[in-house]
Protein backbone atom coordinates (compact mmCIF):
# COMPACT_ATOMS: atom_id res chain seq x y z
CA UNK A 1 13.34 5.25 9.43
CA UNK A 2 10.53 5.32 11.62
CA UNK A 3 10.30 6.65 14.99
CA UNK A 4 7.69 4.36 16.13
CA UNK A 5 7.42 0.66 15.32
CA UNK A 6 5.36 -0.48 12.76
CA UNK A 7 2.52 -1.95 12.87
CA UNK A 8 2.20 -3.59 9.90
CA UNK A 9 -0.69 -1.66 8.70
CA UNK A 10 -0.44 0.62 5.58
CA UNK A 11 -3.05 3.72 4.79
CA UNK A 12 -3.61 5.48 1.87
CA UNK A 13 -3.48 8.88 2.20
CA UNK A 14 -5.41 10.75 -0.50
CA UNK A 15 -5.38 14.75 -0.17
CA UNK A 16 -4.44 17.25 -3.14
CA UNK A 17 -3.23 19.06 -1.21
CA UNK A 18 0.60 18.58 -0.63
CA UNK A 19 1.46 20.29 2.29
CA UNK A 20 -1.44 18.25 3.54
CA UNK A 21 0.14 14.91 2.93
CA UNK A 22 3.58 15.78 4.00
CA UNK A 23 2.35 16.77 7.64
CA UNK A 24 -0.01 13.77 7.81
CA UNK A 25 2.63 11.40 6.40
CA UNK A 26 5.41 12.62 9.14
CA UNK A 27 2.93 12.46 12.07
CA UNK A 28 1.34 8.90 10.94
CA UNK A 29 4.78 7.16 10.14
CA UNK A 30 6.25 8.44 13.08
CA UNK A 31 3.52 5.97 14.87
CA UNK A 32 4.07 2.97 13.30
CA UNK A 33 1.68 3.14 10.21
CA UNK A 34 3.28 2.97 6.15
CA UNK A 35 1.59 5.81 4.30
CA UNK A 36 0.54 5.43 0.92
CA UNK A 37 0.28 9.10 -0.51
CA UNK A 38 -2.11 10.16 -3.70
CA UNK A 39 -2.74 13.20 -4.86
CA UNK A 40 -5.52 12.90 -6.91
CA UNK A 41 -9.11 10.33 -7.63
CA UNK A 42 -7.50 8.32 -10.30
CA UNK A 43 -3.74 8.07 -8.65
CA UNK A 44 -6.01 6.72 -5.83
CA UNK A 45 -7.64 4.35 -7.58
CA UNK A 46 -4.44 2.86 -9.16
CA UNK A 47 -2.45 2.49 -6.06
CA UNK A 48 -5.84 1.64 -4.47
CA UNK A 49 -5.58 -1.60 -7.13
CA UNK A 50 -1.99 -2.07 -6.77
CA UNK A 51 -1.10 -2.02 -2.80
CA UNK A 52 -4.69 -3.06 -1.46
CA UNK A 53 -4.38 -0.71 2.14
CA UNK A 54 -5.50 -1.33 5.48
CA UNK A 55 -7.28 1.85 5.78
CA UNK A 56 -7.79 5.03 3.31
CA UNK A 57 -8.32 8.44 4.90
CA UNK A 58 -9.92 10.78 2.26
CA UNK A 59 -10.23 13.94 1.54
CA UNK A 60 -13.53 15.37 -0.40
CA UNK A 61 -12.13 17.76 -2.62
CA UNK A 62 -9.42 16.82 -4.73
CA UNK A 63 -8.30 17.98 -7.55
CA UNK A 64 -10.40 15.62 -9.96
CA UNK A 65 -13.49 14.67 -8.87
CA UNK A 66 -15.32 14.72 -5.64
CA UNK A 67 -13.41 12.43 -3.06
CA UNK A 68 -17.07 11.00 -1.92
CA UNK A 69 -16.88 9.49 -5.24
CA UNK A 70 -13.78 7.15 -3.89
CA UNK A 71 -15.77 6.28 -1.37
CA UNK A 72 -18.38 5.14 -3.48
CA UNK A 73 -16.16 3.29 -5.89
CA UNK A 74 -14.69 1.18 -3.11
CA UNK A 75 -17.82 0.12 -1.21
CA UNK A 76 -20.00 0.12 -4.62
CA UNK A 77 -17.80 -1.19 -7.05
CA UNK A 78 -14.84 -2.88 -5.04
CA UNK A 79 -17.06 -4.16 -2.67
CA UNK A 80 -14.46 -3.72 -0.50
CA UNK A 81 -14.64 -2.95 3.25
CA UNK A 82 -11.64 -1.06 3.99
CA UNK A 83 -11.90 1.12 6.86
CA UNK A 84 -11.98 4.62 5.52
CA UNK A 85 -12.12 8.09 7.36
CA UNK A 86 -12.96 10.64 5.59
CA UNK A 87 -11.16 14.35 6.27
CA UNK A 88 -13.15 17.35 4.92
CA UNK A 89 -13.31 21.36 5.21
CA UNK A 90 -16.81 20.49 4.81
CA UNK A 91 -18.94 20.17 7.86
CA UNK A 92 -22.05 20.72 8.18
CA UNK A 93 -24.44 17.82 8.80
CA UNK A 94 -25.79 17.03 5.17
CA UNK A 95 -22.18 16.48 4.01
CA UNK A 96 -21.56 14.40 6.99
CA UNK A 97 -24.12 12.52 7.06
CA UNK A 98 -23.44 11.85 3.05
CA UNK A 99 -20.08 10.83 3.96
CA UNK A 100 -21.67 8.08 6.16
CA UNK A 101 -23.92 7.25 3.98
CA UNK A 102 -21.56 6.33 0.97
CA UNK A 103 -19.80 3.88 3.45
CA UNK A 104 -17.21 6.03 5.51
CA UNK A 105 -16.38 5.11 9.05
CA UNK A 106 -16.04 8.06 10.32
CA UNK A 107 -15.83 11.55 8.92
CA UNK A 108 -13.70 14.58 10.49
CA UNK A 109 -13.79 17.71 10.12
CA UNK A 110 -10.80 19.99 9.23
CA UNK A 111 -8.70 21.63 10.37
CA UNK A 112 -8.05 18.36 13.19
CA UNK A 113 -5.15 17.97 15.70
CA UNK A 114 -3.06 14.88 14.32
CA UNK A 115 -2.79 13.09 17.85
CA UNK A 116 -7.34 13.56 17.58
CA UNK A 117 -6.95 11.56 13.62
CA UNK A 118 -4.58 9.26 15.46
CA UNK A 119 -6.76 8.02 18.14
CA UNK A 120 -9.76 7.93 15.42
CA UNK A 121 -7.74 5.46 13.18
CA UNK A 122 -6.91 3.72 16.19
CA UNK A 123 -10.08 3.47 17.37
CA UNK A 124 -11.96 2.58 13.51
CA UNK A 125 -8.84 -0.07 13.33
CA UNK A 126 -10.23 -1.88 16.37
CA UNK A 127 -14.08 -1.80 15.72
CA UNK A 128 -13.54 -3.17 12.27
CA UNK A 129 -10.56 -5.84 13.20
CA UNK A 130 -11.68 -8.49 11.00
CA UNK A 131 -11.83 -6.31 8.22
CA UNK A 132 -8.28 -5.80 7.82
CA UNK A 133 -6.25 -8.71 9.51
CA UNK A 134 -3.77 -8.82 6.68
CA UNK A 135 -0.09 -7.75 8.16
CA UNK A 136 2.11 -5.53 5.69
CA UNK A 137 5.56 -4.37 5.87
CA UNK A 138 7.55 -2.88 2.90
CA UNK A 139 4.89 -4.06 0.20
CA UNK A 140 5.47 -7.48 1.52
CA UNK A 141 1.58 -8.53 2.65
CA UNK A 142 0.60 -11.39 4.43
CA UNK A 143 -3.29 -12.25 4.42
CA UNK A 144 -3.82 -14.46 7.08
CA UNK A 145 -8.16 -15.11 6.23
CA UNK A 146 -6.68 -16.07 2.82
CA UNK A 147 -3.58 -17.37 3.22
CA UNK A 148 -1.94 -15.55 0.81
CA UNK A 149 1.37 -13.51 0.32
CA UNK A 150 1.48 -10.81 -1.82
CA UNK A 151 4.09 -8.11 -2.45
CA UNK A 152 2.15 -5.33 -3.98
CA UNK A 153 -0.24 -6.86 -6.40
CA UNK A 154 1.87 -9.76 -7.16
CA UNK A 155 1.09 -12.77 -5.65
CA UNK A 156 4.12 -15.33 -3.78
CA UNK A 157 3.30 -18.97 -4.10
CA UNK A 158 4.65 -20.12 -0.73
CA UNK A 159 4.24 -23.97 0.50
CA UNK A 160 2.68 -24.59 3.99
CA UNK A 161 5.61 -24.39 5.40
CA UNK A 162 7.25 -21.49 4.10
CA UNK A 163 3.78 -19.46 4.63
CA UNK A 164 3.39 -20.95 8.64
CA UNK A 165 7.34 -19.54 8.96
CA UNK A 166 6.46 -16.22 7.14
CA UNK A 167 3.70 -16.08 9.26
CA UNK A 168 5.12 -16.09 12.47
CA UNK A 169 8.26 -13.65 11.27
CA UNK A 170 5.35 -10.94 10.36
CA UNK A 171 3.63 -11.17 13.75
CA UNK A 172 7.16 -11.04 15.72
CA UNK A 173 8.91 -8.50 14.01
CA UNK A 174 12.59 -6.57 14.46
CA UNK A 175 12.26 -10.05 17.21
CA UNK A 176 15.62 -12.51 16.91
CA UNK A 177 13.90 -15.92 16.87
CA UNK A 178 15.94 -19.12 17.46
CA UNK A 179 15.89 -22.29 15.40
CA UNK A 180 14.23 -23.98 18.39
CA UNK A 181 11.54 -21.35 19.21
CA UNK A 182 10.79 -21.50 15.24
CA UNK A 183 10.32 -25.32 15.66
CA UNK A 184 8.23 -25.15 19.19
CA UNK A 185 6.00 -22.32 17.36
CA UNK A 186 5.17 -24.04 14.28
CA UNK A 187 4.80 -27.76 15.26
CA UNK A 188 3.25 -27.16 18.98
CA UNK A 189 1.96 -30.45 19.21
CA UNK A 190 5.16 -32.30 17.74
CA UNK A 191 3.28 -33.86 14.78
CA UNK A 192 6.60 -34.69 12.84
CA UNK A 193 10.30 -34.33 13.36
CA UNK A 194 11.56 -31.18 12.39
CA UNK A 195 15.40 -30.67 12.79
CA UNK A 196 17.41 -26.99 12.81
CA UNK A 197 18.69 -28.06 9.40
CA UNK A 198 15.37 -28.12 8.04
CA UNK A 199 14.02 -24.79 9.24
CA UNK A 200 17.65 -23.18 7.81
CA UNK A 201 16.00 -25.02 4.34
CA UNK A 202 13.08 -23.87 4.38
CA UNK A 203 14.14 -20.46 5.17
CA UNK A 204 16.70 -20.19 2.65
CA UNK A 205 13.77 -21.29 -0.67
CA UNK A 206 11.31 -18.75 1.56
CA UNK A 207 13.88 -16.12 1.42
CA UNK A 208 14.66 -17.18 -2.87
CA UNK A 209 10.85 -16.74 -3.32
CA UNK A 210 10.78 -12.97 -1.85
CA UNK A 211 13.99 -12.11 -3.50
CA UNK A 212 12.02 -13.10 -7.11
CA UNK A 213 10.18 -9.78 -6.45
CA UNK A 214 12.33 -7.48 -4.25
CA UNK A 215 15.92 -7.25 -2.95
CA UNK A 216 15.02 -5.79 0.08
CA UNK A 217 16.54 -8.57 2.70
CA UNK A 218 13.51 -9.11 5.10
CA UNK A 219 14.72 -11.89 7.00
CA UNK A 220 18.46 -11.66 8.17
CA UNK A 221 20.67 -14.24 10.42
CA UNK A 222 21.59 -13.05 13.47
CA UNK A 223 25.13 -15.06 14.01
CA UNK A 224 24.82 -17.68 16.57
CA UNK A 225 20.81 -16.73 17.78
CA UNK A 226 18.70 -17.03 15.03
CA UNK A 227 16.46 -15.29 12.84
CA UNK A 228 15.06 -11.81 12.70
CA UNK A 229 12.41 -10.37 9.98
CA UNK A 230 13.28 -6.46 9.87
CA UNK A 231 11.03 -3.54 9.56
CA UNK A 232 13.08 -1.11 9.37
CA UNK A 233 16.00 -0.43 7.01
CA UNK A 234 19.49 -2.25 7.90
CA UNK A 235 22.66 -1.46 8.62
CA UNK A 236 25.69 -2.94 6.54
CA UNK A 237 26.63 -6.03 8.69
CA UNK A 238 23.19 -6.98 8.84
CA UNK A 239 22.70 -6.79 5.50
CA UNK A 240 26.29 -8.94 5.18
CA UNK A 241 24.25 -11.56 6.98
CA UNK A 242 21.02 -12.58 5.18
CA UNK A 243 23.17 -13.73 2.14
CA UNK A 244 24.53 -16.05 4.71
């Protein structure tokens, strides 16, 4: 479980070096972000394909080919702009300045005080916003620009409905919700009739439609309040309650 809450953002972490990855993974989940670990250019590329990440920080010299390369791939290939950072041994100014050039963000140098990559990421997360608006907790991934729902690389075909409640569950999360508050949220302007019944519904084929890819109980009744979509991993009587 996480220290920090999450933020619905995940990174791929891609560093050959383990010891690496193990520090970077405890400081960066303990802040709220889901870490995405490869250890080599074509592990990347595959979970690249398969979990489509918020950001990607990068090292330069794996164990396969020349993490630049990635880089290239993504912007090149992909066409994909996915923040990326790229963390290298490496730095004098032509390799930054190659770094930039094959479509990095930013580009560190190593070694670099966790709390410094922290506040980089935080600060590369907020100058390229519309980039990554997509929300993603637990391989479940809402794309808001879209209007999609993925988990992983499968996509959930959700009505209007069920995506507008999934929706607001993502952006309020570990946060009990009440029938009412779900009904004053979604239909602000009161364009149809929308009893507590319904929402229960709607909730119940929402939660059928996850459960078709994962077991993992994302949105649990909270006896007597309401709803709550959770983050982080249950305990037993809240797991008791989302078969309710």
């Amino acid at each position: 479980m996480n220290d920090g809450k999450l933020k619905g953002k995940t990174i791929l972490l891609i560093d050959s070096d383990e010891e690496n990855r193990v520090e970077l993974n405890w400081y960066l989940s303990k802040n709220g972000f889901e870490i995405i670990e490869a250890e080599n250019g074509q592990i990347a590329k595959m979970k690249f394909l398969k979990y489509d990440p918020c950001f990607v920080l990068l090292e330069t010299n794996l164990s396969d080919m020349n993490g630049l390369d990635i880089c290239t791939w993504v912007r090149n290939q992909l066409s994909n702009n996915v923040p990326i950072i790229i963390q290298s041994e490496k730095g004098n100014d032509h390799d930054k300045i190659e770094g930039l050039k094959r479509g990095a963000d930013d580009y560190v140098v190593k070694p670099l005080n966790p709390e410094e990559l922290l506040i980089r990421i935080e600060t590369v997360l907020r100058r390229t916003v519309n980039r990554c608006s997509k929300l993603s907790f637990k391989g479940l991934t809402i794309k808001p620009l879209k209007g999609m729902v993925k988990f992983h690389d499968k996509e959930i075909k959700l009505t209007h409905f069920e995506y507008r409640l999934l929706f607001l569950f993502m952006t309020h999360p570990d946060q009990i919700l009440s029938r009412e508050q779900i009904i004053n949220e979604i239909y602000k302007k009161n364009e149809r009739v929308v009893n507590e019944r319904t929402v229960d519904v709607h909730i119940r084929h929402l939660r059928g439609k996850i459960a078709e890819f994962t077991n993992y109980p994302y949105i649990s009744s909270i006896r007597g309040l309401g709803y709550k979509f959770n983050i982080d991993d249950l305990k037993q009587e809240e797991r008791t309650e989302t078969v309710n």
